[in-house]
Protein backbone atom coordinates (compact mmCIF):
# COMPACT_ATOMS: atom_id res chain seq x y z
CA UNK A 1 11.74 32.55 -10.19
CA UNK A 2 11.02 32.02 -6.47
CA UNK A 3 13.44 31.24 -3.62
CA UNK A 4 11.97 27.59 -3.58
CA UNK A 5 11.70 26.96 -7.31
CA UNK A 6 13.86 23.66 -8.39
CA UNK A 7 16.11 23.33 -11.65
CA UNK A 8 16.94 19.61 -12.99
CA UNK A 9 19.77 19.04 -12.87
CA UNK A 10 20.67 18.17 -16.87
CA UNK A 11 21.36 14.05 -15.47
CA UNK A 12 19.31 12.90 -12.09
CA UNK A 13 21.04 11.14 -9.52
CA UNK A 14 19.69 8.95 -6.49
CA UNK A 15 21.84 11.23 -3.74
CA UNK A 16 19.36 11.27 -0.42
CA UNK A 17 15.81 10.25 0.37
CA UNK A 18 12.96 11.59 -0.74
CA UNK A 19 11.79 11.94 2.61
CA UNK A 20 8.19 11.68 4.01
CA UNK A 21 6.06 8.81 4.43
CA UNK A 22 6.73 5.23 2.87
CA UNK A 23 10.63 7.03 1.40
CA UNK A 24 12.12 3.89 2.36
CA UNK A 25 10.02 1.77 0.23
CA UNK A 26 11.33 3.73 -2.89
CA UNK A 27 14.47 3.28 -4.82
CA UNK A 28 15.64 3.70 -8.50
CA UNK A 29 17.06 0.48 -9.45
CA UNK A 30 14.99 -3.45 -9.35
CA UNK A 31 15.84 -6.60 -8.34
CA UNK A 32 16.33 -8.13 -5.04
CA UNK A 33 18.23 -6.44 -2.28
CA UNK A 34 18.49 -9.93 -0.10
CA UNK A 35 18.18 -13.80 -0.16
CA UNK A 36 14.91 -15.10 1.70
CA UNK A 37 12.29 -17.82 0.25
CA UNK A 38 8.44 -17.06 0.23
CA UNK A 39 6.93 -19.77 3.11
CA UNK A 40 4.43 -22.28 1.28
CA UNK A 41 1.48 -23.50 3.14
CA UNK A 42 -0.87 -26.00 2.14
CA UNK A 43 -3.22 -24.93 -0.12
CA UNK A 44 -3.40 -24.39 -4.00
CA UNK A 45 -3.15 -20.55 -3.76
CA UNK A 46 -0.47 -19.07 -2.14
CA UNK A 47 -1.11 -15.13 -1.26
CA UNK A 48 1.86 -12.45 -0.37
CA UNK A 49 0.26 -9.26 0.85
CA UNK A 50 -0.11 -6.60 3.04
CA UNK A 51 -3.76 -5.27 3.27
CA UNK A 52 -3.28 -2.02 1.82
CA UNK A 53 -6.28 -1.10 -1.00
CA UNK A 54 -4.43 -3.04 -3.34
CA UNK A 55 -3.72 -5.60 -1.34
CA UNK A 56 -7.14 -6.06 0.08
CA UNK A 57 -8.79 -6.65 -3.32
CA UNK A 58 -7.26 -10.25 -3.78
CA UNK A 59 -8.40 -11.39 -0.38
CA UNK A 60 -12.14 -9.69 -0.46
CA UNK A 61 -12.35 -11.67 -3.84
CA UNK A 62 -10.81 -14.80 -2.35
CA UNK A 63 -13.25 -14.72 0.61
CA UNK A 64 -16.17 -13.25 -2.15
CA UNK A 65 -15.01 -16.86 -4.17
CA UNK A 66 -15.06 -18.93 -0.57
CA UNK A 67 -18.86 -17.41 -0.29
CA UNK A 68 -20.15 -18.65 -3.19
CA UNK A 69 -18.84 -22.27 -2.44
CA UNK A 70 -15.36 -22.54 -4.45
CA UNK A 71 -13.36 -24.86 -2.16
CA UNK A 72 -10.63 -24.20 -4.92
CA UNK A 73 -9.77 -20.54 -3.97
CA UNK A 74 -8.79 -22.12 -0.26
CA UNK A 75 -5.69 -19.97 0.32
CA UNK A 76 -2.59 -19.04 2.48
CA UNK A 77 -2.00 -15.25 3.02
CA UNK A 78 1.37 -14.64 4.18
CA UNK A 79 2.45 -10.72 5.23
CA UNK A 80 4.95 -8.74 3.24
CA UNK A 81 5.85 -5.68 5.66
CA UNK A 82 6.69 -3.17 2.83
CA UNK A 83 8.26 -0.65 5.37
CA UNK A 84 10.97 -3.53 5.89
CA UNK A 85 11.52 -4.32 2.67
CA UNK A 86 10.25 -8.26 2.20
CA UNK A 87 9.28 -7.10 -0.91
CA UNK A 88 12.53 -7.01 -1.94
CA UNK A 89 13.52 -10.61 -1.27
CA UNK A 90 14.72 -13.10 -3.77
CA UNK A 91 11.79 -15.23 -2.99
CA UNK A 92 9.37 -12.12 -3.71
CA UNK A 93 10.98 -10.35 -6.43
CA UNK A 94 11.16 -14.15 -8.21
CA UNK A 95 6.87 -13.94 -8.19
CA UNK A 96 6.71 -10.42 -8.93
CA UNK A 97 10.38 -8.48 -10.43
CA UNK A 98 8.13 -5.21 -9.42
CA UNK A 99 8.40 -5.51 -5.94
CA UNK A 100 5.12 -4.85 -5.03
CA UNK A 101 2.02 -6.36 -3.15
CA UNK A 102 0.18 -7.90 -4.12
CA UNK A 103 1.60 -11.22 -5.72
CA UNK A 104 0.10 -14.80 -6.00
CA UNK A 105 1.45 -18.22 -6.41
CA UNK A 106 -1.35 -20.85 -8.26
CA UNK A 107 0.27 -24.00 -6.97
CA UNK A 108 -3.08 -26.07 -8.14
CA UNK A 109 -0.91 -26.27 -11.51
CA UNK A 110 2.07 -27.74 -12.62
CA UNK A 111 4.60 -25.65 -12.88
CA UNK A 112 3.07 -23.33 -10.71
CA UNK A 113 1.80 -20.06 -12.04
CA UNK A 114 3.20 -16.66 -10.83
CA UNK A 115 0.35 -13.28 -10.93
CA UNK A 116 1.37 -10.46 -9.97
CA UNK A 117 -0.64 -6.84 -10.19
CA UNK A 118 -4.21 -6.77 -8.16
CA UNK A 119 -5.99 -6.23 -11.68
CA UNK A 120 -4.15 -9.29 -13.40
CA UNK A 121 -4.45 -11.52 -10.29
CA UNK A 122 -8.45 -10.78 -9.81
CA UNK A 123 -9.05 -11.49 -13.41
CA UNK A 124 -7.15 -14.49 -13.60
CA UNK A 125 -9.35 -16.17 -10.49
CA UNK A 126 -12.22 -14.62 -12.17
CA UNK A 127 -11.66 -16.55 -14.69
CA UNK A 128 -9.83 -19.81 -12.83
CA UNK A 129 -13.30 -20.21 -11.36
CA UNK A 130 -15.95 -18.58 -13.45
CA UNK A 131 -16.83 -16.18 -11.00
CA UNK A 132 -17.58 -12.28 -10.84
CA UNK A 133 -17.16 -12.01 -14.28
CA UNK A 134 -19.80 -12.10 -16.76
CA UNK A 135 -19.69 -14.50 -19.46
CA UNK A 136 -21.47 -12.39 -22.48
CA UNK A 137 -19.27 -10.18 -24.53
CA UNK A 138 -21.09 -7.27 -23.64
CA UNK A 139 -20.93 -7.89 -19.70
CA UNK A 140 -17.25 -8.91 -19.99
CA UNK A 141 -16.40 -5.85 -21.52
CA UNK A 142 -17.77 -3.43 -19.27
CA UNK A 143 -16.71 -5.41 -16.32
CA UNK A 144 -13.01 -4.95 -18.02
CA UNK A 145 -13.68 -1.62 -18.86
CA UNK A 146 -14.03 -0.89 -15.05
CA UNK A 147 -11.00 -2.94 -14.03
CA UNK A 148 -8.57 -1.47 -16.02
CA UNK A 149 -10.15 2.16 -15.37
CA UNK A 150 -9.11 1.49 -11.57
CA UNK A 151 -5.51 0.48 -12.74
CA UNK A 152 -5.06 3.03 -14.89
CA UNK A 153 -6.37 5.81 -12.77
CA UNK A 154 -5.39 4.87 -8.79
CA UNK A 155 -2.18 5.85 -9.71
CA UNK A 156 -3.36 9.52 -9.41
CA UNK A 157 -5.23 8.98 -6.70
CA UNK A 158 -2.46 7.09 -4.60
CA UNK A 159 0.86 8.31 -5.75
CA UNK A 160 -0.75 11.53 -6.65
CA UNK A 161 -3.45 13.02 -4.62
CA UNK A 162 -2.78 10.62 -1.35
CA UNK A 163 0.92 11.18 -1.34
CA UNK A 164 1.21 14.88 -1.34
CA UNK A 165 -2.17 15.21 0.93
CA UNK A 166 -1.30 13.16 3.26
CA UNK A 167 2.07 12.23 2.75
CA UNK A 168 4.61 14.14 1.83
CA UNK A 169 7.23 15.74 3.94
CA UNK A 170 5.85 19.13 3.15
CA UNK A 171 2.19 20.61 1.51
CA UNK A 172 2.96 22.26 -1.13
CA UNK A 173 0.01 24.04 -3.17
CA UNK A 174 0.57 23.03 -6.96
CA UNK A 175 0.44 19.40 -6.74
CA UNK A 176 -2.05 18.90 -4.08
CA UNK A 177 -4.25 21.06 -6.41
CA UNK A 178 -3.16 19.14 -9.56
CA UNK A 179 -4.23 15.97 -8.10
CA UNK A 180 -6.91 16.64 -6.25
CA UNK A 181 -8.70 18.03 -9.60
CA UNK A 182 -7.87 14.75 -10.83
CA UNK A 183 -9.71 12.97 -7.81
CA UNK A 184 -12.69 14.89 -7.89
CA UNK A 185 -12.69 14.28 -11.75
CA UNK A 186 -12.47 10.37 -11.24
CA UNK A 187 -15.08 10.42 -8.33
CA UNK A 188 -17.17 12.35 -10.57
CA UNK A 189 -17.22 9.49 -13.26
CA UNK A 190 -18.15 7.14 -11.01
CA UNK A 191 -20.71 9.10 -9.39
CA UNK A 192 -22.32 9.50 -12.78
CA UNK A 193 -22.02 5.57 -13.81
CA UNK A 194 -23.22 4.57 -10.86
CA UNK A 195 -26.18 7.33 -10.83
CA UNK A 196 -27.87 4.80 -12.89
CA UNK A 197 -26.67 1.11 -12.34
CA UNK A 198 -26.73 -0.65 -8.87
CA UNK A 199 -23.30 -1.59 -9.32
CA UNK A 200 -20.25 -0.36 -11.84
CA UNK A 201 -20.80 -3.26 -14.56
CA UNK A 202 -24.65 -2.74 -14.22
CA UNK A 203 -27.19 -4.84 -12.18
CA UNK A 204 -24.29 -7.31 -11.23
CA UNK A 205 -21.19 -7.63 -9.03
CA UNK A 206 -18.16 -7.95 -10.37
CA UNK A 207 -14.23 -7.99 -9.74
CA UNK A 208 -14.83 -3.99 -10.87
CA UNK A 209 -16.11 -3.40 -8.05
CA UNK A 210 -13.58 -5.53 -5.98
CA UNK A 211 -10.98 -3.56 -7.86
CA UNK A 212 -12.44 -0.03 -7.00
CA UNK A 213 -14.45 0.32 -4.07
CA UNK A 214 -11.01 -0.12 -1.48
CA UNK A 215 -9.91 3.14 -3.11
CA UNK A 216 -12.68 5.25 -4.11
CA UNK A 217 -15.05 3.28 -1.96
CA UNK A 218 -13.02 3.99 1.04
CA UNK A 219 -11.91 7.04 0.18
CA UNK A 220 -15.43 8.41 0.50
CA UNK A 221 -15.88 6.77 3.40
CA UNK A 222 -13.08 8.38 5.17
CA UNK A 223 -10.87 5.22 5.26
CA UNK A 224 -8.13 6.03 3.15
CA UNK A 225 -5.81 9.65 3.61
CA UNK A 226 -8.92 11.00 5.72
CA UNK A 227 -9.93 13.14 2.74
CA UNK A 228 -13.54 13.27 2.76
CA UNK A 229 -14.49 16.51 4.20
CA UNK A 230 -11.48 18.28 1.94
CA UNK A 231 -12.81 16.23 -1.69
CA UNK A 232 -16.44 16.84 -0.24
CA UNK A 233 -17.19 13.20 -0.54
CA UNK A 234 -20.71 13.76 0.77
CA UNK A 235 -21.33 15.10 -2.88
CA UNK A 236 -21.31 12.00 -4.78
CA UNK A 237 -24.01 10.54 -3.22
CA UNK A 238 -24.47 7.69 -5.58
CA UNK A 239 -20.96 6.54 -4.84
CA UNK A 240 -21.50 6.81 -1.16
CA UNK A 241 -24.82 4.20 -1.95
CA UNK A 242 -22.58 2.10 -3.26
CA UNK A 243 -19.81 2.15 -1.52
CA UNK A 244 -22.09 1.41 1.60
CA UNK A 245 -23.81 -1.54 0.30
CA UNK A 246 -20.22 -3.12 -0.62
CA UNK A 247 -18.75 -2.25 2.94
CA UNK A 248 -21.43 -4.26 4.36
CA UNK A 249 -20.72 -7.47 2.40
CA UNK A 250 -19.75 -10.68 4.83
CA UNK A 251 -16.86 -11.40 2.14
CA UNK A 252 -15.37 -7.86 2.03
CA UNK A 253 -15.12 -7.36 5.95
CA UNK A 254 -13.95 -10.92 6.27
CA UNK A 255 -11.33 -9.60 3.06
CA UNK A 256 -10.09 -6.91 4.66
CA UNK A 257 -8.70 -7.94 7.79
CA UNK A 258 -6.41 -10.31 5.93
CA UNK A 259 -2.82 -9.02 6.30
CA UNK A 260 -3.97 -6.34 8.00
CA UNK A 261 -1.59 -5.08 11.19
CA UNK A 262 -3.22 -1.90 12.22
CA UNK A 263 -6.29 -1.09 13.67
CA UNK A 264 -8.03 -2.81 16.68
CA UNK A 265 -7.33 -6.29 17.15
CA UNK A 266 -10.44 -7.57 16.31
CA UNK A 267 -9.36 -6.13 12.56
CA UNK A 268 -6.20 -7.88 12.46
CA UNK A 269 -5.59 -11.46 10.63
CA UNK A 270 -1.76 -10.75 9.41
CA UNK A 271 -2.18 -14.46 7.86
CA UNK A 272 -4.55 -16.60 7.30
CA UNK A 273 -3.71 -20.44 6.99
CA UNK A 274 -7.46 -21.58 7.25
CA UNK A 275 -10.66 -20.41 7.22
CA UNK A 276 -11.25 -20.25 11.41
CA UNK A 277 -8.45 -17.67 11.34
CA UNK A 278 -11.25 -14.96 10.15
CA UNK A 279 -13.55 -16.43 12.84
């Protein structure tokens, strides 16, 4: 057994931080570590977010639904900064018990309806307003299929592959091999879906490819753990022809600025209260 090799112990305990990037956002127990209400704007759909690639797949649909003329899916974005815990709030946890972004409050109801996970809230306004979502069995499925591919595999691409990449406190070979076998694997499935249909459901755009291009879409075009040149993106070339043709919608730049502090100005809208604050 090497030097560096860990035993369990036979009962974990929460002792220190993990360490490394985003270790304060982590913690073993739920519920809400403070009192603080969620602000309510004015409009029927009430958005808590931070535009991270989950995060920025609710408000390129939103803006995707605004497009095509839904006056319904007018919305209020308000930003949850994860690195100081406003996920953790009474108001938040009381939308999501989770704790994470995104979350959404329908207030167009009465009572209100809570959503909370990206792939539960884009289905539901797929389905509030009859958009991005086939209607035929056969569409529906596949467009499903897709969606709950992303959920179940980003996991291993985010908590996985991007955290011990790119962010944890030290590289260490076994993981960053395990997962990045399991990236490569998932970008190959796409690449080979998408060798043959314009878009992952087939001729049409759907909330599947809402769901998956800010990961895998971004991730191949260098926008997310600047991993491109080490998963030799350039490979999947049909993914890269998507993923280009999707970064280039009005709706999904407009999306993506949307609780977004980091970057230039110009890419920053940490909330949006009305439409002119995209403008």
């Amino acid at each position: 057994m090497s030097k560096t090799s860990y035993v369990p112990p036979k009962v974990w305990k929460h002792e220190a931080p993990s360490g490394g990037h985003f270790a304060s956002i982590n913690r073993p127990v739920a519920g809400p570590t403070h009192d603080k209400p969620l602000p309510v704007g004015k409009h029927p759909l009430q958005l808590y977010s931070l535009a991270t690639p989950n995060g920025v797949k609710v408000t390129i649909l939103l803006e995707e639904l605004l497009a095509l003329g839904h006056s319904g899916a007018e919305y209020d974005a308000w930003l949850i900064r994860i690195g100081e815990g406003d996920q953790f709030s009474s108001g938040f946890v009381e939308i999501n018990p989770n704790s994470k972004i995104p979350a959404l409050l329908d207030r167009s109801v009465e009572p209100p309806i809570r959503v909370f996970e990206s792939g539960s809230i884009l289905l539901y306004l797929a389905e509030k307003f009859g958009a991005l979502l086939p209607g035929d069995p056969a569409g529906r499925t596949e467009t499903l299929n897709w969606l709950f591919w992303q959920m179940g595999s980003a996991p291993y691409l985010g908590g996985g592959f991007g955290h011990f990449y790119a962010y944890a406190p030290e590289k260490l070979e076994y993981p960053i091999n395990r997962f990045t076998m399991e990236a490569k694997r998932q970008l190959d499935v796409l690449n080979r879906r998408l060798a043959d249909n314009r878009f992952l459901a087939g001729d049409s755009y759907t909330i599947a490819d809402i769901a998956v291009w800010p990961w895998y879409g971004q991730l191949v075009r260098n926008n997310v753990y600047s991993a491109a040149e080490f998963l030799a993106a350039h490979e999947y070339t049909h993914v890269q022809r998507w993923a280009e043709e999707i970064a280039h919608r009005p709706a999904v730049i407009r999306g993506q600025r949307v609780n977004r502090t980091w970057g230039d100005e110009e890419s920053q809208v940490p909330e949006r209260h009305q439409a002119q604050d995209l403008d």
